[in-house]
N, C-alpha and C. Protein backbone atom coordinates (compact mmCIF):
# COMPACT_ATOMS: atom_id res chain seq x y z
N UNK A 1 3.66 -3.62 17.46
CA UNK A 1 3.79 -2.99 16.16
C UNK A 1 4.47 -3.98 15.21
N UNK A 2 3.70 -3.94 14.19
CA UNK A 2 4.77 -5.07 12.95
C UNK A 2 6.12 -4.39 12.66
N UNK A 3 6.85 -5.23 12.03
CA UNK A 3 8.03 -4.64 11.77
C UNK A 3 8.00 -3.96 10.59
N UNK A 4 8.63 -2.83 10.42
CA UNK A 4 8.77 -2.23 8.79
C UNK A 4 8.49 -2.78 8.06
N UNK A 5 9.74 -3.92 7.34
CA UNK A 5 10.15 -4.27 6.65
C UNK A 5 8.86 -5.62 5.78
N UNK A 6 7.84 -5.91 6.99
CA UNK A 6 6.50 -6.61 6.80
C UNK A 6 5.77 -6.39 5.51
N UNK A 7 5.43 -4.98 5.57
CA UNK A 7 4.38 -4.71 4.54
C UNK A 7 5.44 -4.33 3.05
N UNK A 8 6.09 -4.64 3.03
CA UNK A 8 7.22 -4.05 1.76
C UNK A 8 7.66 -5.39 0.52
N UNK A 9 7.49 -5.18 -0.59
CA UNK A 9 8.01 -6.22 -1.29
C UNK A 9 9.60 -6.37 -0.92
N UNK A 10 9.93 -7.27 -1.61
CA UNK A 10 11.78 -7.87 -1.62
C UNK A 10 12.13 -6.59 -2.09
N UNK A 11 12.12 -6.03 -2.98
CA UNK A 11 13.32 -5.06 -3.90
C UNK A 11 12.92 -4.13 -3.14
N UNK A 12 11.88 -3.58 -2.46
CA UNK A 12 12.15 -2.12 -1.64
C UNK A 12 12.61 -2.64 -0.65
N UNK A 13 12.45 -4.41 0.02
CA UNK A 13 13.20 -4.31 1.48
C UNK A 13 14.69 -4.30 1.45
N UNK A 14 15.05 -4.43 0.31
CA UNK A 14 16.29 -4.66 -0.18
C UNK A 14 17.10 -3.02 -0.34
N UNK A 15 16.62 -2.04 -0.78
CA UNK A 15 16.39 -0.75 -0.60
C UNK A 15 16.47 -0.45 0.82
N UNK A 16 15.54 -0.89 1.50
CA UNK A 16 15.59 -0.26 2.91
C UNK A 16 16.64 -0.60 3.74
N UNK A 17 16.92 -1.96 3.52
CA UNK A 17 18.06 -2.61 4.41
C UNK A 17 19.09 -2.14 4.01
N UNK A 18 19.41 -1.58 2.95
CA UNK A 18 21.00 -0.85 2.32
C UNK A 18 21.26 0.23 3.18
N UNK A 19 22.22 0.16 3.88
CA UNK A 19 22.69 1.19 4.93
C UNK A 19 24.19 2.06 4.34
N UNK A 20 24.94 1.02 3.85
CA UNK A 20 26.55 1.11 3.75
C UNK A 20 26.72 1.90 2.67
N UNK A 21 27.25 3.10 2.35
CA UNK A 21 27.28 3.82 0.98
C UNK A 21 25.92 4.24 -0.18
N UNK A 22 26.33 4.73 -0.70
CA UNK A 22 25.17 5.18 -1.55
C UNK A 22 23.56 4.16 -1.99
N UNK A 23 22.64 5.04 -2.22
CA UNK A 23 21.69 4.15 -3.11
C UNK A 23 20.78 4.87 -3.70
N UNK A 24 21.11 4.56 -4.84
CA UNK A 24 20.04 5.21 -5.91
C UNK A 24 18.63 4.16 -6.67
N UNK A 25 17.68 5.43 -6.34
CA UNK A 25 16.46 4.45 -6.44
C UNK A 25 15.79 5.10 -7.61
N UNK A 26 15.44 4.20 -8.83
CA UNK A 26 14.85 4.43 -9.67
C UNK A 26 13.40 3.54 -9.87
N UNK A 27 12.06 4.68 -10.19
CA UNK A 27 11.13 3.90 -10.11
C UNK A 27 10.06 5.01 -11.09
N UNK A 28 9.04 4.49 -11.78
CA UNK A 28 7.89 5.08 -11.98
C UNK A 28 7.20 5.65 -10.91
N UNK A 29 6.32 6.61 -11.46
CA UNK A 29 5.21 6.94 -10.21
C UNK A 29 4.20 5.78 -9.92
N UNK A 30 3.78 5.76 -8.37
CA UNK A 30 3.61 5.16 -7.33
C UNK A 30 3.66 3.71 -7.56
N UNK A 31 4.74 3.46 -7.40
CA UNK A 31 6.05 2.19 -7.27
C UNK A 31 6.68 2.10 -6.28
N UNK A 32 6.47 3.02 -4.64
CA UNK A 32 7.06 3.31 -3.38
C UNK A 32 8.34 3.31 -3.68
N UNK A 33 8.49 4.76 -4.08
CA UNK A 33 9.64 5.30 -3.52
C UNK A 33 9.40 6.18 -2.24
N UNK A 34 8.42 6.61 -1.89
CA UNK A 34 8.34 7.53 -0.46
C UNK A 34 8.03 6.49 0.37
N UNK A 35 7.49 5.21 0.05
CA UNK A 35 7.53 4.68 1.06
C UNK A 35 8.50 3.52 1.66
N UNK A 36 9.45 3.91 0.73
CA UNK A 36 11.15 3.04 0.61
C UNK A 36 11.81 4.18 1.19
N UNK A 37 11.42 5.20 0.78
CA UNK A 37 12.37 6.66 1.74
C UNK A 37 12.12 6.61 3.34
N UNK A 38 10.10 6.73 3.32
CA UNK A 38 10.37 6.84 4.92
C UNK A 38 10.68 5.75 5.58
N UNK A 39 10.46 4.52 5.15
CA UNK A 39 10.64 3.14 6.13
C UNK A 39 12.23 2.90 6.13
N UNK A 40 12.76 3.16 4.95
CA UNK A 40 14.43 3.61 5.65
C UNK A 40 14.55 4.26 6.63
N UNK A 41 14.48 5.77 6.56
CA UNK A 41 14.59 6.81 7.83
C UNK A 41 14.03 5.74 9.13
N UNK A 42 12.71 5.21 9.03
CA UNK A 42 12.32 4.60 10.05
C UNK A 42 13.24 3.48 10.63
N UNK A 43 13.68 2.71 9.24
CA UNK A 43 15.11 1.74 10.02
C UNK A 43 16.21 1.93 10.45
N UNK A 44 16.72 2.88 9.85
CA UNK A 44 17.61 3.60 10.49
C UNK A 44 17.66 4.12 11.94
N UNK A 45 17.09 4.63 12.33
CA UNK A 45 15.99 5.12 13.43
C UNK A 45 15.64 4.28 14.70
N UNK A 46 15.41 3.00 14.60
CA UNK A 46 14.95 1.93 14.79
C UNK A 46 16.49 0.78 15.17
N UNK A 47 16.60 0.05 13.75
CA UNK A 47 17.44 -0.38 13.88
C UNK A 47 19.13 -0.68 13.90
N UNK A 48 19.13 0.48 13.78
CA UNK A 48 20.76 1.27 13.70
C UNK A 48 20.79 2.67 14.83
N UNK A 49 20.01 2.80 15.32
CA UNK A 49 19.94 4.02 16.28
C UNK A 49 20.89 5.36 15.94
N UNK A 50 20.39 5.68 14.85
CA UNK A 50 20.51 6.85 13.96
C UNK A 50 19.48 7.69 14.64
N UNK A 51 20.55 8.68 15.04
CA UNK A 51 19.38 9.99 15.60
C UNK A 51 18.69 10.62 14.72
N UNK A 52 17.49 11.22 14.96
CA UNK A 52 17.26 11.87 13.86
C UNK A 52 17.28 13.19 13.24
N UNK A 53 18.22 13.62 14.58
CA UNK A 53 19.05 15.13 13.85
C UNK A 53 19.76 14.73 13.13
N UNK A 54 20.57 13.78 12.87
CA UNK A 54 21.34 13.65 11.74
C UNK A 54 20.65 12.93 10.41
N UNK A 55 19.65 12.98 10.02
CA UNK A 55 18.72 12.47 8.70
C UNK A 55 18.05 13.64 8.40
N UNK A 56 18.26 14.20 6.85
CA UNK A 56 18.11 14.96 6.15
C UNK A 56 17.23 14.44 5.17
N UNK A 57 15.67 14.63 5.09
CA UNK A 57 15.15 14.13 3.83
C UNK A 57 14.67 15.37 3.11
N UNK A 58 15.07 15.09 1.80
CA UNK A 58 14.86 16.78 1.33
C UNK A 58 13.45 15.88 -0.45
N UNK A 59 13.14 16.60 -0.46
CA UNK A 59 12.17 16.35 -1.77
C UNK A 59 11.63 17.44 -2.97
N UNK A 60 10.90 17.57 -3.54
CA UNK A 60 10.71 18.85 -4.53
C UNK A 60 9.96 19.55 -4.01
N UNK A 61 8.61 18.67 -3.61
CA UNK A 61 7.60 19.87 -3.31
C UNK A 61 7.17 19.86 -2.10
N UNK A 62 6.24 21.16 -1.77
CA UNK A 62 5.55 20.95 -0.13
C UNK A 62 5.15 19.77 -0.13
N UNK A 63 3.68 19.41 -1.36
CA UNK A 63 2.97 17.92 -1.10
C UNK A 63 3.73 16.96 -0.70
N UNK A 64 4.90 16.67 -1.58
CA UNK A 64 5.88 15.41 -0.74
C UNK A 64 6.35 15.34 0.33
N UNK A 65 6.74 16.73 0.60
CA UNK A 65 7.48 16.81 2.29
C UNK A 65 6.28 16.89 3.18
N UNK A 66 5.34 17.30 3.09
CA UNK A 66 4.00 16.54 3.92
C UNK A 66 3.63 15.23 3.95
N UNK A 67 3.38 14.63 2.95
CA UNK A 67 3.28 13.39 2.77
C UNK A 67 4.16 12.61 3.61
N UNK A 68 5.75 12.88 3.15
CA UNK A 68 6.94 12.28 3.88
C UNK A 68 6.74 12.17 5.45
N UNK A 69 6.15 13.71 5.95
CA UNK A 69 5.89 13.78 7.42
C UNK A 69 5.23 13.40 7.85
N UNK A 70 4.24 12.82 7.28
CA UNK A 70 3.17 12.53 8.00
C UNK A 70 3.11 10.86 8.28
N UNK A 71 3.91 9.99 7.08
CA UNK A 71 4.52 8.61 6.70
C UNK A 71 5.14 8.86 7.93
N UNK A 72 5.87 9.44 8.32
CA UNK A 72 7.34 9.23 9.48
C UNK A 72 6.76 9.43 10.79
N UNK A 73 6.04 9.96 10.85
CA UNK A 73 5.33 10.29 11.89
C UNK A 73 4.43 8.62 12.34
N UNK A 74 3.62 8.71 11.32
CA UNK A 74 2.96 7.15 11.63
C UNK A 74 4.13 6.62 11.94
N UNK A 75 5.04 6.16 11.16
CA UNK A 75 6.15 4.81 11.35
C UNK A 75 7.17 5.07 13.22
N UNK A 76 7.72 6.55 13.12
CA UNK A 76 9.03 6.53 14.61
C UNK A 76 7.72 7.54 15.37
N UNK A 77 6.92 7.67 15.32
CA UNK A 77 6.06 8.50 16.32
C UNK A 77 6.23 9.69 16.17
N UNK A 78 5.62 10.56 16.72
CA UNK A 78 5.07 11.86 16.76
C UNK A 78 6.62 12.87 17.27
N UNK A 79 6.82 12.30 18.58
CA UNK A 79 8.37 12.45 19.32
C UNK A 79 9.28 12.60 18.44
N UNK A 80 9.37 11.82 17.87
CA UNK A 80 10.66 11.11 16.80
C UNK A 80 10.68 12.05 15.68
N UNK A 81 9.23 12.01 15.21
CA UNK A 81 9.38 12.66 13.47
C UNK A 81 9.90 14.36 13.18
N UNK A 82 8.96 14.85 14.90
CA UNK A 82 9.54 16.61 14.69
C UNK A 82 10.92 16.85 15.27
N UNK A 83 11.79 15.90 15.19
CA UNK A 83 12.85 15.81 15.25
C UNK A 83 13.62 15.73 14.24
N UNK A 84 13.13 14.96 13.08
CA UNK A 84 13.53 15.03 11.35
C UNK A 84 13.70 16.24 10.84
N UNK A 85 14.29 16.60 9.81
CA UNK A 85 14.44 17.79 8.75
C UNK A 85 13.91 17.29 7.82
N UNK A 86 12.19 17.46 7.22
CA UNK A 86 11.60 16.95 6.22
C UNK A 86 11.73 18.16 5.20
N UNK A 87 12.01 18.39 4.29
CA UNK A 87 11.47 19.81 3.24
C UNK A 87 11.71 19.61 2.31
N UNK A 88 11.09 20.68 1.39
CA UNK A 88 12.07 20.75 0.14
C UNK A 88 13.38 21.46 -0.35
N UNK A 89 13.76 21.02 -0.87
CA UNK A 89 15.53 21.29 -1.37
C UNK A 89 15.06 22.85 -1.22
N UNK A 90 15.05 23.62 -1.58
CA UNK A 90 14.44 25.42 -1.49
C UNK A 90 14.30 25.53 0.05
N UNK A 91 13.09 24.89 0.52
CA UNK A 91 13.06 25.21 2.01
C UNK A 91 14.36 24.68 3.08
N UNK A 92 14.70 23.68 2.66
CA UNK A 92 16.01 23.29 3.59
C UNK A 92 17.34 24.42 3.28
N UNK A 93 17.59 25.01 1.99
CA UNK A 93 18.82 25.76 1.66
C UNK A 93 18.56 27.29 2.52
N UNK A 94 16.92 27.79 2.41
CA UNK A 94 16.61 28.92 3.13
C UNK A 94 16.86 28.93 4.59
N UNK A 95 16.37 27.77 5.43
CA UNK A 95 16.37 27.40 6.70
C UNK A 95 17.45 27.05 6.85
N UNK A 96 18.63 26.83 6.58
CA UNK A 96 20.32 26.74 6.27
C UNK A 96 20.71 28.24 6.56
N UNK A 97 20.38 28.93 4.99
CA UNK A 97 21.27 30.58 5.33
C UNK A 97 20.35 31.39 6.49
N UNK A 98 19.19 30.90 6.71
CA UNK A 98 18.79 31.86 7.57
C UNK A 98 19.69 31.38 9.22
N UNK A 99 19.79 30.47 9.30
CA UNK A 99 20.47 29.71 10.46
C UNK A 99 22.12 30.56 10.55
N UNK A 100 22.46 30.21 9.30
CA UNK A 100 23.86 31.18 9.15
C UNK A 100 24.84 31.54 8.39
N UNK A 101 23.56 32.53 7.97
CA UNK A 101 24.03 33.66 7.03
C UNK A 101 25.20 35.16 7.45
N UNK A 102 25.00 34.48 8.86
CA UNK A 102 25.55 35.63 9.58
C UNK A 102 26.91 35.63 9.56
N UNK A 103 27.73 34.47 9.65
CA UNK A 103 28.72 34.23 9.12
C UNK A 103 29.40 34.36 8.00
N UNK A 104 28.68 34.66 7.07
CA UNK A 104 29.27 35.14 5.87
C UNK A 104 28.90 36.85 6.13
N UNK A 105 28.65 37.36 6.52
CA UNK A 105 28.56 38.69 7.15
C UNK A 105 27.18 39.17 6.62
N UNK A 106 26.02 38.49 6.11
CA UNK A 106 25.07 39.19 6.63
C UNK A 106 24.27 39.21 6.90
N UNK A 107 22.86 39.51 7.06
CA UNK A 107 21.76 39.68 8.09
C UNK A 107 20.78 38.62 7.52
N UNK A 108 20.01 38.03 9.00
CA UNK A 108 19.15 36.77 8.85
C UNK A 108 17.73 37.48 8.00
N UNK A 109 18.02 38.58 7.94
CA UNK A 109 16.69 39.32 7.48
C UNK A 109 16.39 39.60 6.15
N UNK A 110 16.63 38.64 5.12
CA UNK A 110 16.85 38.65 3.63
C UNK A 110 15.71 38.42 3.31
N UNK A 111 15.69 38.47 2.35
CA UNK A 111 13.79 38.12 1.63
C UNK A 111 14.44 37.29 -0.06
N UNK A 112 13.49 35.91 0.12
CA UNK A 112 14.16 35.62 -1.30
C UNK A 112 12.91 35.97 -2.57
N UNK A 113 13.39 35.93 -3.37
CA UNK A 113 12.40 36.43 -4.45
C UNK A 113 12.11 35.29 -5.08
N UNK A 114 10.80 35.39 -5.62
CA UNK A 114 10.10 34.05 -6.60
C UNK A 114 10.39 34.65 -7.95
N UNK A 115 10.15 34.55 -9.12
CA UNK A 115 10.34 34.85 -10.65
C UNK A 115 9.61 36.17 -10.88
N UNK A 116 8.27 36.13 -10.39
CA UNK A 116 7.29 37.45 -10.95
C UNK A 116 7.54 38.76 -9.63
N UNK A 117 8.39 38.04 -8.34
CA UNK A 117 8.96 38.95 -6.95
C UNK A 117 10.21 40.27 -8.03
N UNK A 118 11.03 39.48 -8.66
CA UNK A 118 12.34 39.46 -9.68
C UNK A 118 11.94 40.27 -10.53
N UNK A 119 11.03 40.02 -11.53
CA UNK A 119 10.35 40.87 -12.71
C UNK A 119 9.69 41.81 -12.08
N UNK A 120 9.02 42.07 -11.49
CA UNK A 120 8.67 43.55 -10.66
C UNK A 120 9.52 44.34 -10.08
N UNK A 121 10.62 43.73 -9.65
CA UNK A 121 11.86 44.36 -9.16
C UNK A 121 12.76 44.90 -10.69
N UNK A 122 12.58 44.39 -11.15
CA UNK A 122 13.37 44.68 -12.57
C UNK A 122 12.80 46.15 -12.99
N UNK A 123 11.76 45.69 -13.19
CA UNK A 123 10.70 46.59 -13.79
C UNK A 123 11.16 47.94 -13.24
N UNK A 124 10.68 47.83 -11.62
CA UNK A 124 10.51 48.99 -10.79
C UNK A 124 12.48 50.09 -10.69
N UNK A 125 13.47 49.23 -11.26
CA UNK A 125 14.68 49.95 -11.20
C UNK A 125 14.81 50.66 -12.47
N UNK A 126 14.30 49.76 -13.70
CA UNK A 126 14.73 50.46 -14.78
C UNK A 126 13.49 52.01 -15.08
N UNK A 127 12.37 51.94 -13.78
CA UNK A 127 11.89 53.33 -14.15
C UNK A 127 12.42 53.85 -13.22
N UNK A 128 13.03 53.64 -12.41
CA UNK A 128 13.65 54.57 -11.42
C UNK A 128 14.74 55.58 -12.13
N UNK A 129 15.26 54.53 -13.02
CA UNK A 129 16.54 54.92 -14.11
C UNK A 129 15.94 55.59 -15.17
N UNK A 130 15.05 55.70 -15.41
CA UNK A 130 14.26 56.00 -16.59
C UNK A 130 14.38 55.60 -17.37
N UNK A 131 14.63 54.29 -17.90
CA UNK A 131 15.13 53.65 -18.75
C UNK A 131 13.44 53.08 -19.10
N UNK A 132 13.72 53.43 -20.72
CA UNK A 132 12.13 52.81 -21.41
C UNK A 132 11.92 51.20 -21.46
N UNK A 133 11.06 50.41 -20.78
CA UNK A 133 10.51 49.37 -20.63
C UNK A 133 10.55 49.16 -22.12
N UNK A 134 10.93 47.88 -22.53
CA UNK A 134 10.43 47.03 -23.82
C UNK A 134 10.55 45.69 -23.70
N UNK A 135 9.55 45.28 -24.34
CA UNK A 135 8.57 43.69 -24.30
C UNK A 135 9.22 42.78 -25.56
């Protein structure tokens, strides 16, 4: 297998090799930043023997956190990658309280609401109340 760091210009290998404290990466779209994200995780992984229960990659949307998984998967293997926490910021905070919510005293059995879940719920109390709907 080539090494990571092979197919990558200087300024993302420079990115990837940053281990010690923070790093913030600023870039236009497709300028590899996902592929400066996963080949980190992968060096890390690799060459720092960073488990990968402890690497958290969180992103906006499903498409990216697929994308991400499927990058990581090619790069530390199949073994390796469903071992990662790939998601998005929403799906990682849900899969958090559902893990333990219980500790704050209450039940794993919550349902979260989307915007139009919310506005139907709105809706449906203020006729319960009889309170006249206005637009």
């Amino acid at each position: 297998m080539t090494d990571l760091l092979d197919s990558l210009n200087p300024v993302q290998r420079q990115a990837v090799q940053h281990t010690e404290g923070a790093l913030l990466l600023l870039s236009g779209a497709g300028s590899g930043k996902t592929r400066v994200i996963t080949h980190r995780i992968a060096y890390l992984i690799r060459h720092h023997g960073i488990s990968p229960f402890n690497i958290l990659a969180v992103t906006f949307t499903n498409k990216a956190a697929g994308e991400m998984k499927t990058r990581l998967e090619n790069l530390v293997g199949e073994g390796t990658s469903k071992l990662l926490w790939v998601s998005t910021f929403h799906s990682s905070c849900a899969r958090i309280l559902r893990r333990d919510i219980e500790r704050l005293g209450y039940s794993r059995s919550f349902t979260i609401y989307d915007t139009a879940d919310q506005l139907t719920l709105i809706k449906e109390i203020l006729k319960a109340l009889k309170f006249r709907e206005e637009q």
